[in-house]
C-alpha atoms as a PDB file:
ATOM      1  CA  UNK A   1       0.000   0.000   0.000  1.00  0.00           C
ATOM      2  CA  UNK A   2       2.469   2.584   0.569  1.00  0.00           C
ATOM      3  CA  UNK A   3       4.444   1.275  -2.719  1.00  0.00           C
ATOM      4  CA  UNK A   4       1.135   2.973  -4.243  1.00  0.00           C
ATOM      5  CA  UNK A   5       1.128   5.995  -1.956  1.00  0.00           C
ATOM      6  CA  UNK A   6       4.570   6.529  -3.041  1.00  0.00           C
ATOM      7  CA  UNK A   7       3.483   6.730  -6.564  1.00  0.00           C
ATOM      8  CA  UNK A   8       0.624   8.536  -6.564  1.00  0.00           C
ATOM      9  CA  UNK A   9       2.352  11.438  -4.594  1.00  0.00           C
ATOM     10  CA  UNK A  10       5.162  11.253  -7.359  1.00  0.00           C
ATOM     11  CA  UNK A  11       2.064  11.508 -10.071  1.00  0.00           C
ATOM     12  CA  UNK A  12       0.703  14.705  -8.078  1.00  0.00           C
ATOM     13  CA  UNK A  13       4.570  15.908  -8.014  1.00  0.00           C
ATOM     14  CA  UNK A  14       4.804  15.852 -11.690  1.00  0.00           C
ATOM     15  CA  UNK A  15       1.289  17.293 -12.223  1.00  0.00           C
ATOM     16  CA  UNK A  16       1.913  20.217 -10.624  1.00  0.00           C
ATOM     17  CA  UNK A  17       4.771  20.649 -12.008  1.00  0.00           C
ATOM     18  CA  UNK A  18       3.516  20.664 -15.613  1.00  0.00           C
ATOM     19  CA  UNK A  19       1.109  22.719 -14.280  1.00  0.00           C
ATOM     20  CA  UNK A  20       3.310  25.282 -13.069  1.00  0.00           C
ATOM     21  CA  UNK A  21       5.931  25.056 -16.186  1.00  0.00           C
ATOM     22  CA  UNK A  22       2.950  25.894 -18.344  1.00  0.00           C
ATOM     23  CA  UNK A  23       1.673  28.755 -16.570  1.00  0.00           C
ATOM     24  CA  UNK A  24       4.902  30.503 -16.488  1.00  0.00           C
ATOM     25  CA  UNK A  25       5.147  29.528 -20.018  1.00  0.00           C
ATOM     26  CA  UNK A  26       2.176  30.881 -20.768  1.00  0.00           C
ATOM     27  CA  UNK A  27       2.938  34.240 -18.706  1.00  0.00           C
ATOM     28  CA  UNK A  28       6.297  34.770 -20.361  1.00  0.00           C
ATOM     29  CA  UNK A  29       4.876  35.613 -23.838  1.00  0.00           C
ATOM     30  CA  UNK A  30       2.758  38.579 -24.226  1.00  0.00           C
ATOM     31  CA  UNK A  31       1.304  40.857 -26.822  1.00  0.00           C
ATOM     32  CA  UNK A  32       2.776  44.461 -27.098  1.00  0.00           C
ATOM     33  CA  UNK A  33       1.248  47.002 -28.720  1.00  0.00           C
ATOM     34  CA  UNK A  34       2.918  49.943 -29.645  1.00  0.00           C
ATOM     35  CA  UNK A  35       1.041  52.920 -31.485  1.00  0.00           C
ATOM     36  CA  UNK A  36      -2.338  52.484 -32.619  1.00  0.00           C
ATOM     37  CA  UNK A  37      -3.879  48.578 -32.499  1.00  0.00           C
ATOM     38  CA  UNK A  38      -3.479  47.374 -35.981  1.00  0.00           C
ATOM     39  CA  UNK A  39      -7.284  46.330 -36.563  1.00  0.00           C
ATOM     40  CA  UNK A  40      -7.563  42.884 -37.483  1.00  0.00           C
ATOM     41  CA  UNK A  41     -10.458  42.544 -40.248  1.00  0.00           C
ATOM     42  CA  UNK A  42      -8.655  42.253 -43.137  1.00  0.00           C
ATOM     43  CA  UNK A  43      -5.119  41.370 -42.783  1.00  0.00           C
ATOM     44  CA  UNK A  44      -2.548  41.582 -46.198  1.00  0.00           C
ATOM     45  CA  UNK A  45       0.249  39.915 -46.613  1.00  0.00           C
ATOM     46  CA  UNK A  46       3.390  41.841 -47.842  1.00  0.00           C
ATOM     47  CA  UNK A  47       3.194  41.165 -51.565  1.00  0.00           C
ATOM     48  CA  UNK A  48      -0.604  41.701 -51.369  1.00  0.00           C
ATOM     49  CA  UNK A  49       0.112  45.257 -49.841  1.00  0.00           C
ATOM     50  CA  UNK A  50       2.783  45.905 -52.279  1.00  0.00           C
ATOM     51  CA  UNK A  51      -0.058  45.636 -55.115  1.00  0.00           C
ATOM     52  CA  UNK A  52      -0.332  48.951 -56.356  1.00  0.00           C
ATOM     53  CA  UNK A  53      -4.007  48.977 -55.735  1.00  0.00           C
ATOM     54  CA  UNK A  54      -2.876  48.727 -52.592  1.00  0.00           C
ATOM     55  CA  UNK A  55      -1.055  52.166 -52.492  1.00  0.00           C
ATOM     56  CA  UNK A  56      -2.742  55.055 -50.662  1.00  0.00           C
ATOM     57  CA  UNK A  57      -5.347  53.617 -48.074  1.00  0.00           C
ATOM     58  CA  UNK A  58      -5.078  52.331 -44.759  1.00  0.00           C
ATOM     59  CA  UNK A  59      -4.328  48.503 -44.948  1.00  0.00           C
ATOM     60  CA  UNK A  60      -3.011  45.556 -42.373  1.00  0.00           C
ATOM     61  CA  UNK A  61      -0.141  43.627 -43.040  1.00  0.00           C
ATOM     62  CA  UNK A  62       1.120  40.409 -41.138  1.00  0.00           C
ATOM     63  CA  UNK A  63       4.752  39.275 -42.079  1.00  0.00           C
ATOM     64  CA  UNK A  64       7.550  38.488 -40.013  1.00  0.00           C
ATOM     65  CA  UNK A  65      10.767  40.708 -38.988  1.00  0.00           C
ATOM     66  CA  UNK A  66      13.791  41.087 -41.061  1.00  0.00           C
ATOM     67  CA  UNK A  67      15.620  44.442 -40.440  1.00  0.00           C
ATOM     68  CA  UNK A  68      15.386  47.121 -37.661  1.00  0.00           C
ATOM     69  CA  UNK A  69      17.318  50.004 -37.784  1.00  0.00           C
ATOM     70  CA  UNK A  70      20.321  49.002 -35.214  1.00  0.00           C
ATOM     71  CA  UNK A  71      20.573  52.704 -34.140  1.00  0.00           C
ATOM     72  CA  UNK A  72      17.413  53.806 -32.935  1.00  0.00           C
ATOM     73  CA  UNK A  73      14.843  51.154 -33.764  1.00  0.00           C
ATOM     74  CA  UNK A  74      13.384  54.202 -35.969  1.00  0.00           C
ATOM     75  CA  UNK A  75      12.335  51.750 -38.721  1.00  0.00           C
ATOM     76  CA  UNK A  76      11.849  48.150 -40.072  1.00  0.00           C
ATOM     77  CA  UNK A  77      11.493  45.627 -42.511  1.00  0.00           C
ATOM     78  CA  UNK A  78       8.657  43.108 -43.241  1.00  0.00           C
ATOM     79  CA  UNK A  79       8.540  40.306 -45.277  1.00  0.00           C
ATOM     80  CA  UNK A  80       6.292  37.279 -46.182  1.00  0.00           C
ATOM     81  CA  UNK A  81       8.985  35.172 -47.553  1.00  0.00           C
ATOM     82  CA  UNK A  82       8.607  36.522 -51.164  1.00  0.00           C
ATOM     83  CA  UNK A  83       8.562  40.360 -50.922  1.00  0.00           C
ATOM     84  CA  UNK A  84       9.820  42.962 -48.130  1.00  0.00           C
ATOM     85  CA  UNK A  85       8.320  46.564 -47.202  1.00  0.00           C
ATOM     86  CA  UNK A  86      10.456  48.805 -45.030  1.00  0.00           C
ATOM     87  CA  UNK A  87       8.508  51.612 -42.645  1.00  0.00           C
ATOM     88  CA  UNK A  88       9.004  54.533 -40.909  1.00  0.00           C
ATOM     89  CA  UNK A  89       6.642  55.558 -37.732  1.00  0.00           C
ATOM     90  CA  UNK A  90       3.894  58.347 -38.538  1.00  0.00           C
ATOM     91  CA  UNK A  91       5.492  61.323 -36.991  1.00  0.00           C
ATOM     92  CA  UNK A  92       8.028  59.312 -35.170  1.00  0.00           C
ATOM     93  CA  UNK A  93       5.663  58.356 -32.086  1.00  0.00           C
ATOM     94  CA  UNK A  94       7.293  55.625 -31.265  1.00  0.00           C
ATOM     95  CA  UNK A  95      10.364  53.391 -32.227  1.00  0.00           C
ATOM     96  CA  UNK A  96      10.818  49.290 -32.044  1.00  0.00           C
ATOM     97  CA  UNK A  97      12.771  47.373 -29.961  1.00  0.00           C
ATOM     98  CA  UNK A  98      16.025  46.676 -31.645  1.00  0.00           C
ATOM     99  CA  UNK A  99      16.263  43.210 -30.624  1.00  0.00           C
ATOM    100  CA  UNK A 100      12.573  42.737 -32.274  1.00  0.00           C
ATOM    101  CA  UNK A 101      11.946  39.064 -34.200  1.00  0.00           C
ATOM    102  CA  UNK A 102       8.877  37.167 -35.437  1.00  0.00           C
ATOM    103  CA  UNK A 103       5.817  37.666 -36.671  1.00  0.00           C
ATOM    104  CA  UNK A 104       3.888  41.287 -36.362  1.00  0.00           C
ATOM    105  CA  UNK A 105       0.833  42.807 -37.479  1.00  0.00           C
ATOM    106  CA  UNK A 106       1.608  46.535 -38.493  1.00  0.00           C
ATOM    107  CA  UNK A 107      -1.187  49.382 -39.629  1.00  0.00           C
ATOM    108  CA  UNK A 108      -0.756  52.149 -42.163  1.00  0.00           C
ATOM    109  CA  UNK A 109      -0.147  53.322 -45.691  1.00  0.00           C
ATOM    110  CA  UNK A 110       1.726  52.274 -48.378  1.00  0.00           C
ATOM    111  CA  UNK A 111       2.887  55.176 -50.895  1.00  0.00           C
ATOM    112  CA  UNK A 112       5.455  54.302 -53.808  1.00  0.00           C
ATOM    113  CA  UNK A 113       7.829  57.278 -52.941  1.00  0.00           C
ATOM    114  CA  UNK A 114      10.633  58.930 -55.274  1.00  0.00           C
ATOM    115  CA  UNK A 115      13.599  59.311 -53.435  1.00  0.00           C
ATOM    116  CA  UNK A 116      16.793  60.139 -54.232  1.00  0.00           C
ATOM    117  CA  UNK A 117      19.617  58.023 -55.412  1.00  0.00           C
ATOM    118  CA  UNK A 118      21.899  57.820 -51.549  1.00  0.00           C
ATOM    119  CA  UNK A 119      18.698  57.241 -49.748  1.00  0.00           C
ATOM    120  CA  UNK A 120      17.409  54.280 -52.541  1.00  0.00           C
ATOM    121  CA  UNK A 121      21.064  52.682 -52.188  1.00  0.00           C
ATOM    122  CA  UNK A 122      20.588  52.810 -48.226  1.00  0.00           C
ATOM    123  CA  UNK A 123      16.758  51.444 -48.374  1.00  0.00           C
ATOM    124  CA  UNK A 124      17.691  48.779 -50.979  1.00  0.00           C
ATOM    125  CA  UNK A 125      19.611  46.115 -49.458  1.00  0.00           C
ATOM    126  CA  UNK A 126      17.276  46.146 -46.332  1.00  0.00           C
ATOM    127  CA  UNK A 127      14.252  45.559 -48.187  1.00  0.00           C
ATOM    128  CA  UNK A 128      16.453  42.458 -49.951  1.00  0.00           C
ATOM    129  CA  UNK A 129      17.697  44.091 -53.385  1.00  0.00           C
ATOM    130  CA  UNK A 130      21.321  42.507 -54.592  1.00  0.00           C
ATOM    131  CA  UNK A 131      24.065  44.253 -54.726  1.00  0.00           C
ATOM    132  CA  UNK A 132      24.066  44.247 -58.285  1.00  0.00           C
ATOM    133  CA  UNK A 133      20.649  46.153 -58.431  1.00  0.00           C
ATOM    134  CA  UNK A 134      22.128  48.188 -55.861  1.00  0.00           C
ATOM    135  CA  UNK A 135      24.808  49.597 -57.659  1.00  0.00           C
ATOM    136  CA  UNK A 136      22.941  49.488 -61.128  1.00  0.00           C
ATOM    137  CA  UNK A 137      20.485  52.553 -59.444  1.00  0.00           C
ATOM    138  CA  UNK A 138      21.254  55.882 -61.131  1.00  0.00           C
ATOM    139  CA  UNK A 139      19.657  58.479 -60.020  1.00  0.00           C
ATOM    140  CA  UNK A 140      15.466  59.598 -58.049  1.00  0.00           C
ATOM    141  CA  UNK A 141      14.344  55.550 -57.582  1.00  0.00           C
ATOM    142  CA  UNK A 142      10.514  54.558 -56.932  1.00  0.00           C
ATOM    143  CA  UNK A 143      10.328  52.484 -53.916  1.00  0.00           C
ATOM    144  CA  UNK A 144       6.884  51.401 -51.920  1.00  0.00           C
ATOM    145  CA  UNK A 145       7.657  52.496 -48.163  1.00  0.00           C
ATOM    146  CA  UNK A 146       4.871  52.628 -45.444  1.00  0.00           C
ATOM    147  CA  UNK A 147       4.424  54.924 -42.525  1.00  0.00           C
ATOM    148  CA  UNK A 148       3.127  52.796 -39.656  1.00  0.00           C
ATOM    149  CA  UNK A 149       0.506  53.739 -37.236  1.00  0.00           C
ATOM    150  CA  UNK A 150       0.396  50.921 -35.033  1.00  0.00           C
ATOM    151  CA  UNK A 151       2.168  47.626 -34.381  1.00  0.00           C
ATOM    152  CA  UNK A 152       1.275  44.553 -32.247  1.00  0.00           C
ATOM    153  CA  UNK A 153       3.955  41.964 -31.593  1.00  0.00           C
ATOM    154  CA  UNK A 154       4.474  39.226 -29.334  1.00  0.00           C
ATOM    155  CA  UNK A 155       7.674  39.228 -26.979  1.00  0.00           C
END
């Protein structure tokens, strides 16, 4: 009899254990939202916002992390595995956490802006453009940029 006490106090052991490891689990990841909360109706992927139809109106984009400006977290770049989109922060209300990684939801438009021929070289290999199409760019280059009114992100 106590061979079976002994094991059913090791069961309880383990239960609440697993219970515990999964609440704290559970606790450690969180949603953050900085900005506005991206609204979640109809959510775009990157190439799907980079559809010139696309251009000029508020839209949602999922994709997942893949640049943040190292200096100030001041901007980012997106991607859905096929296209990237880099963005600034509408009126610079907030920046990103320069460690940021995975998957986000982000809020705002997407404009095809001229810019200059230094600023298009310095945009280009973030958003994923070789080096040879980087140093083929000669002079003002169109590039789709968005200004971001709200993020959410889990850390």
């Amino acid at each position: 009899m106590s061979d079976n006490n002994g094991s059913l106090q090791t069961m309880k052991t383990i239960l609440v254990i697993v219970a515990l490891s999964a609440f704290l689990l559970s606790s450690c990841s969180r949603t953050k939202v900085l900005g506005t909360p991206p609204s979640t109706t109809t959510v775009l992927t990157v190439s799907q916002a980079l559809d010139p139809r696309s251009f000029g109106r508020t839209v949602t984009i999922k994709g997942t992390v893949r640049n943040v400006c190292q200096e100030e977290g001041c901007w980012m770049v997106i991607t859905d595995g096929s296209n990237s989109l880099r963005m600034t922060f509408k009126q610079e209300a907030f920046t990103v956490p320069l460690s940021l990684l995975g998957e986000v939801v982000v809020e705002g438009v997407v404009q095809e802006e001229l810019v200059d021929e230094e600023t298009a070289r310095d945009i280009g290999p973030t958003i994923g453009l070789t080096d040879a199409t980087v140093q083929a760019m000669r002079g003002d280059q169109r590039i789709p940029l968005m200004t971001t009114t709200g993020i959410e992100y889990t850390e």
